[in-house]
Protein backbone atom coordinates (compact mmCIF):
# COMPACT_ATOMS: atom_id res chain seq x y z
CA UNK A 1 24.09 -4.55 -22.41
CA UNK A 2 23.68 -1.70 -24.83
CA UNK A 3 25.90 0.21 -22.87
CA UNK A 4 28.59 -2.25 -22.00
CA UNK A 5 28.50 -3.37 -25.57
CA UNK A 6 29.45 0.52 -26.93
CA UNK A 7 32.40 0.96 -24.29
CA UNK A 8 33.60 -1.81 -25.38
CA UNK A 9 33.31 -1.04 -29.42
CA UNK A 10 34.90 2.81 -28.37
CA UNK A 11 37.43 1.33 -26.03
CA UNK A 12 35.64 3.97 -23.44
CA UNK A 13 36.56 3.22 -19.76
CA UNK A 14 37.38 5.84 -16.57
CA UNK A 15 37.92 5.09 -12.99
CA UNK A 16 35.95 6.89 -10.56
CA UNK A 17 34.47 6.54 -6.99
CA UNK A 18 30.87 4.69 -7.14
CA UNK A 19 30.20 5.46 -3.57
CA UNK A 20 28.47 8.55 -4.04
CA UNK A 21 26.63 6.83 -6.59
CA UNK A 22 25.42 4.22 -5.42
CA UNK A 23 24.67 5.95 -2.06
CA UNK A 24 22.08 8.45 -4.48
CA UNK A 25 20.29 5.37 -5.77
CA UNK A 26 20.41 2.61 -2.95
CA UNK A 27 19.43 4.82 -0.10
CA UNK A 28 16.09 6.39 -1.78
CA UNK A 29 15.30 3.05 -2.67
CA UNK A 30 15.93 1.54 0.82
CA UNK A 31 14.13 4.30 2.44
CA UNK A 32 10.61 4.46 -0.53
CA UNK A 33 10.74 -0.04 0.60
CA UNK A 34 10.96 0.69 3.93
CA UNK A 35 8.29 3.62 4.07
CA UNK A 36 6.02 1.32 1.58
CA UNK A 37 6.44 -1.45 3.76
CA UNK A 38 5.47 0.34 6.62
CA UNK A 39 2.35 1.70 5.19
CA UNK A 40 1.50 -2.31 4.50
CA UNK A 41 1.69 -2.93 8.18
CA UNK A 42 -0.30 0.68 9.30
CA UNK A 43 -2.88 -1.12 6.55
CA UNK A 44 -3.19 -4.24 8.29
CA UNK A 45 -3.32 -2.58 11.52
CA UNK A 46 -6.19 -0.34 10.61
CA UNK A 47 -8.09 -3.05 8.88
CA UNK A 48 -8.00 -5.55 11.55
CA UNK A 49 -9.16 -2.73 13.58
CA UNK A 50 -12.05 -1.64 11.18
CA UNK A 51 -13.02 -5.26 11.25
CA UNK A 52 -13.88 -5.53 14.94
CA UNK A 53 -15.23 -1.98 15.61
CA UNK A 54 -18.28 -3.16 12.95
CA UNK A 55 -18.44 -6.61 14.98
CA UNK A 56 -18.56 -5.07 18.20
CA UNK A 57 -21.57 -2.63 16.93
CA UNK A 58 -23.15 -5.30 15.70
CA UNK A 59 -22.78 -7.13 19.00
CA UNK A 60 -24.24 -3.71 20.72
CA UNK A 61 -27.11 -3.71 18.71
CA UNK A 62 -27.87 -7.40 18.72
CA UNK A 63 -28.25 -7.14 22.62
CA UNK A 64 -30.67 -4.87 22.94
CA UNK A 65 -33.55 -6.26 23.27
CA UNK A 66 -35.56 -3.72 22.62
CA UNK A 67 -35.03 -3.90 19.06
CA UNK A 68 -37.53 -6.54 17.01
CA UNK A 69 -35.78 -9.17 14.64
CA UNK A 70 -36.37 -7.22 11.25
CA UNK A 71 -34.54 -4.33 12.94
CA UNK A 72 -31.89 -6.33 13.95
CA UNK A 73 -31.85 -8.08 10.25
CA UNK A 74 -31.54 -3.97 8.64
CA UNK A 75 -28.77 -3.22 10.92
CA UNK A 76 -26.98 -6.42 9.81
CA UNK A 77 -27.34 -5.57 6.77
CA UNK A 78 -26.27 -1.88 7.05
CA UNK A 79 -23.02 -2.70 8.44
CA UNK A 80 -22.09 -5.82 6.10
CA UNK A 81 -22.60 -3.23 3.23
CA UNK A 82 -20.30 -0.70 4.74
CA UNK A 83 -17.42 -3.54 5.40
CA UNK A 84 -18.36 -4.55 1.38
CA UNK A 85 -17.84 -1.36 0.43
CA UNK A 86 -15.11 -0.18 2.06
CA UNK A 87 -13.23 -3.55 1.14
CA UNK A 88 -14.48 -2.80 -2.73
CA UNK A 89 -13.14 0.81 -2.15
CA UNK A 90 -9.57 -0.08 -1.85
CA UNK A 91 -9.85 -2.88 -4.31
CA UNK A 92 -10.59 0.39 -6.91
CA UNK A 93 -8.01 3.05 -7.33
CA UNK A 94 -10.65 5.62 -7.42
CA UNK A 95 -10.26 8.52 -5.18
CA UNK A 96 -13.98 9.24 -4.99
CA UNK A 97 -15.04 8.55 -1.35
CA UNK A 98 -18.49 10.04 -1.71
CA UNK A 99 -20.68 6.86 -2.40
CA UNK A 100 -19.00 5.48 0.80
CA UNK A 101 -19.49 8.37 2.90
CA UNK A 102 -23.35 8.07 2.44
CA UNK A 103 -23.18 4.45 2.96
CA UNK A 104 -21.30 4.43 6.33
CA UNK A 105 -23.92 7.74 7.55
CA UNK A 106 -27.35 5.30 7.20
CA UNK A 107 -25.76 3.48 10.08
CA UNK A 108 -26.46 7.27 12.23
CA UNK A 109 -29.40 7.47 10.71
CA UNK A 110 -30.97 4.30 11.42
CA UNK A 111 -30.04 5.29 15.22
CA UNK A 112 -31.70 8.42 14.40
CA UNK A 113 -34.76 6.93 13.59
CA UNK A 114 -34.68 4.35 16.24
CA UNK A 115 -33.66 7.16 18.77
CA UNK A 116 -36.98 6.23 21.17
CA UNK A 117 -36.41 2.42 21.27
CA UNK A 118 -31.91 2.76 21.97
CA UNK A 119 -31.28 3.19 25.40
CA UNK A 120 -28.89 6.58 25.96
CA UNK A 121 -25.90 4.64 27.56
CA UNK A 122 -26.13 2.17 24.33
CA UNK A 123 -26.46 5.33 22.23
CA UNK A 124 -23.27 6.58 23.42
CA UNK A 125 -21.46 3.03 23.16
CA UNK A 126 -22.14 2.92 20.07
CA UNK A 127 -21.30 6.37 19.19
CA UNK A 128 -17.93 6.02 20.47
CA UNK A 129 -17.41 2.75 18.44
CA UNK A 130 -18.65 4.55 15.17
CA UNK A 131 -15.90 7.28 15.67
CA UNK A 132 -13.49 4.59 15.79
CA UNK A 133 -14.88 2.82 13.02
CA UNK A 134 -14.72 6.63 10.84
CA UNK A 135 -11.24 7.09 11.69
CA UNK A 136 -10.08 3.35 10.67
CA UNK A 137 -12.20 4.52 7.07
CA UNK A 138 -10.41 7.84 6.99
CA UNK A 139 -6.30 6.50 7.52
CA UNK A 140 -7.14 3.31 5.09
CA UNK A 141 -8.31 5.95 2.58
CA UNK A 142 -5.12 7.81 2.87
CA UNK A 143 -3.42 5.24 2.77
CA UNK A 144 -5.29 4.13 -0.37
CA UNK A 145 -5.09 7.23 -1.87
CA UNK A 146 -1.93 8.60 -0.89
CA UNK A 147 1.45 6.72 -1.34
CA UNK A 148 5.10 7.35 -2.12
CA UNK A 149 5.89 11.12 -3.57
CA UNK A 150 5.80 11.03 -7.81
CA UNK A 151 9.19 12.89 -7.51
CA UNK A 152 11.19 10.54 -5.58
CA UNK A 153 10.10 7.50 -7.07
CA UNK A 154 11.21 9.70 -10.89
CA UNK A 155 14.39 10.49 -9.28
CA UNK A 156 14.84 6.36 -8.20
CA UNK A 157 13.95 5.54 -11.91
CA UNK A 158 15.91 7.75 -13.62
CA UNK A 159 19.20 7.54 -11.71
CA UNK A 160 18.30 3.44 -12.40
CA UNK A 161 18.43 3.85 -15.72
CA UNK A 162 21.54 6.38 -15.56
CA UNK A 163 23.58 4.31 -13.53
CA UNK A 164 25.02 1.76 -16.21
CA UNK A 165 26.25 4.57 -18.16
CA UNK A 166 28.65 5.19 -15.40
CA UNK A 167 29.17 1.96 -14.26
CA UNK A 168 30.12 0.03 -17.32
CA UNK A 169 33.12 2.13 -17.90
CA UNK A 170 34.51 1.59 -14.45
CA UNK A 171 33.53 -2.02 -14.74
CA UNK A 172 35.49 -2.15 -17.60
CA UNK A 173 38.55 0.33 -16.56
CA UNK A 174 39.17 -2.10 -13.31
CA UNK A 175 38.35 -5.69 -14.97
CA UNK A 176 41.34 -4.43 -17.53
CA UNK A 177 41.95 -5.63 -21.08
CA UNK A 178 43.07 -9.14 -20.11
CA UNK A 179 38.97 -10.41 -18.36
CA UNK A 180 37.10 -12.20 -20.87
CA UNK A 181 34.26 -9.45 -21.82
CA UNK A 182 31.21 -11.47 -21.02
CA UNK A 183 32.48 -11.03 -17.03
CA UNK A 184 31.95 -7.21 -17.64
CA UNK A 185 28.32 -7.94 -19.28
CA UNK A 186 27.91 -10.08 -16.37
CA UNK A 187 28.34 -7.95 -13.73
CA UNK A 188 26.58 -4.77 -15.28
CA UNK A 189 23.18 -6.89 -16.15
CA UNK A 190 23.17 -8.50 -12.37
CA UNK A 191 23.93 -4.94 -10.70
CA UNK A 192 21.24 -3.33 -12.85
CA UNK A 193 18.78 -6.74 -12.33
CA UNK A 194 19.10 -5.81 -8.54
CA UNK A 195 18.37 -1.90 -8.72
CA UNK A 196 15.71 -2.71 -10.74
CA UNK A 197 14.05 -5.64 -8.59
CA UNK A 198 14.37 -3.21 -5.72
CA UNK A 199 12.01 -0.71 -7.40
CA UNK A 200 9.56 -3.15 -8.71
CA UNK A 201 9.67 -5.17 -5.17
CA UNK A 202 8.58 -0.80 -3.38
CA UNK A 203 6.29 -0.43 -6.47
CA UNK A 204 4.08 -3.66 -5.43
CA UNK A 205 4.15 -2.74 -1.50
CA UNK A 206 3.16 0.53 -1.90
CA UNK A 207 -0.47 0.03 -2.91
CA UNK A 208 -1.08 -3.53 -1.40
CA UNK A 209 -4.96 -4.10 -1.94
CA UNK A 210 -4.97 -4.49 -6.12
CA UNK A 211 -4.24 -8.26 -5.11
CA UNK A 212 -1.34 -8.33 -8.01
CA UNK A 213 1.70 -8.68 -6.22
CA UNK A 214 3.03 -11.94 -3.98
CA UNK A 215 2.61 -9.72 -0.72
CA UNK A 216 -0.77 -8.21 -1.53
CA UNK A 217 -3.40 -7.81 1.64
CA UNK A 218 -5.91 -10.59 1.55
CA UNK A 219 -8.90 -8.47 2.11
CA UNK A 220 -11.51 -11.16 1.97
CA UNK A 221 -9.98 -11.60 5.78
CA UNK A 222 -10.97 -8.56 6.85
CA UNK A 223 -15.10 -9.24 5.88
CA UNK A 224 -17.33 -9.90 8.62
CA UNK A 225 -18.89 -13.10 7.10
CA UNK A 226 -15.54 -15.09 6.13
């Protein structure tokens, strides 16, 4: 409005082609929504995956009958701490991973310890399943931690709040002195209402576990007792 308002005071106007323009602002945002939204759905993915690998080694370990009922009770409790934590990690925007590292390593060594009583095809099973469990950990962590490059989401910003400069005078230049001014104001605020909507929308996808925007993950989904 400021903008609009002081080409119109100045009688400053130009024509010149947006296209270029609007192709440096609307195609880095296009591509940081689409990449954002696309590390939502790799989220989702991983989590529903995390999710089962801890139910199936809790099925593996419930079988065996080998094991008494207050072992069974410690390893049910082992791995409904590691889903609570790892849900609790990516609630925090903390890049410390070391509290959850030791967590997730008493499940290998409460096999350690049981080693005698777990038969070695079980041992392997379940082996297997923890690797997939640790890599589910390891990409939702990345995914926590790492998240759309500072630069090109400065560069989307500042061309954002650039762009009216430009476009107020050609708004003005091709509206010509007869259009009542308020279409000018008009068309500058709803242009800039959209650029800026667009950034907001890719700054709530790309970190979709703080549970503040519309499209946030629902991790209480993803626990084991839900």
């Amino acid at each position: 409005m400021v903008i609009t308002f002081l080409s119109y005071k100045y009688h400053f106007s130009f024509n010149v082609d947006l296209t270029l323009l609007s192709i440096a602002i609307i195609f880095p945002l296009v591509f940081t929504i689409r990449g954002s939204f696309r590390r939502r759905e790799k989220a989702l993915e991983h989590l529903s995956e995390f999710r089962s690998t801890l139910k199936t080694l809790k099925y593996f370990f419930f079988s065996n009958k080998n094991l008494s009922e207050d072992y069974k009770n410690d390893i049910e409790s082992i791995i409904n701490e590691i889903n609570t934590k790892v849900l609790d990690h990516l609630l925090d925007k903390k890049s410390n991973i070391n509290e959850l590292d030791k967590i997730i390593n008493k499940l290998f060594i409460f096999i350690s310890d049981n080693n005698e009583i777990l038969p070695r095809s079980l041992k392997d099973k379940l082996f297997r399943f923890m690797k997939d469990m640790h890599e589910c950990v390891e990409n939702l962590h990345a995914i926590h931690m790492h998240r759309t490059p500072i630069s090109l989401k400065a560069y989307c910003k500042l061309f954002i709040y650039v762009f009216p400069a430009i476009y107020a005078p050609v708004v003005i230049y091709n509206l010509g002195e007869l259009t009542p001014n308020w279409v000018a104001y008009f068309i500058v605020i709803i242009t800039e209402f959209i650029l800026i909507s667009l950034y907001n929308i890719q700054n709530q996808l790309e970190f979709p576990f703080d549970k503040i925007g519309l499209d946030d993950i629902d991790l209480d989904s993803f626990k084991i007792n839900r």
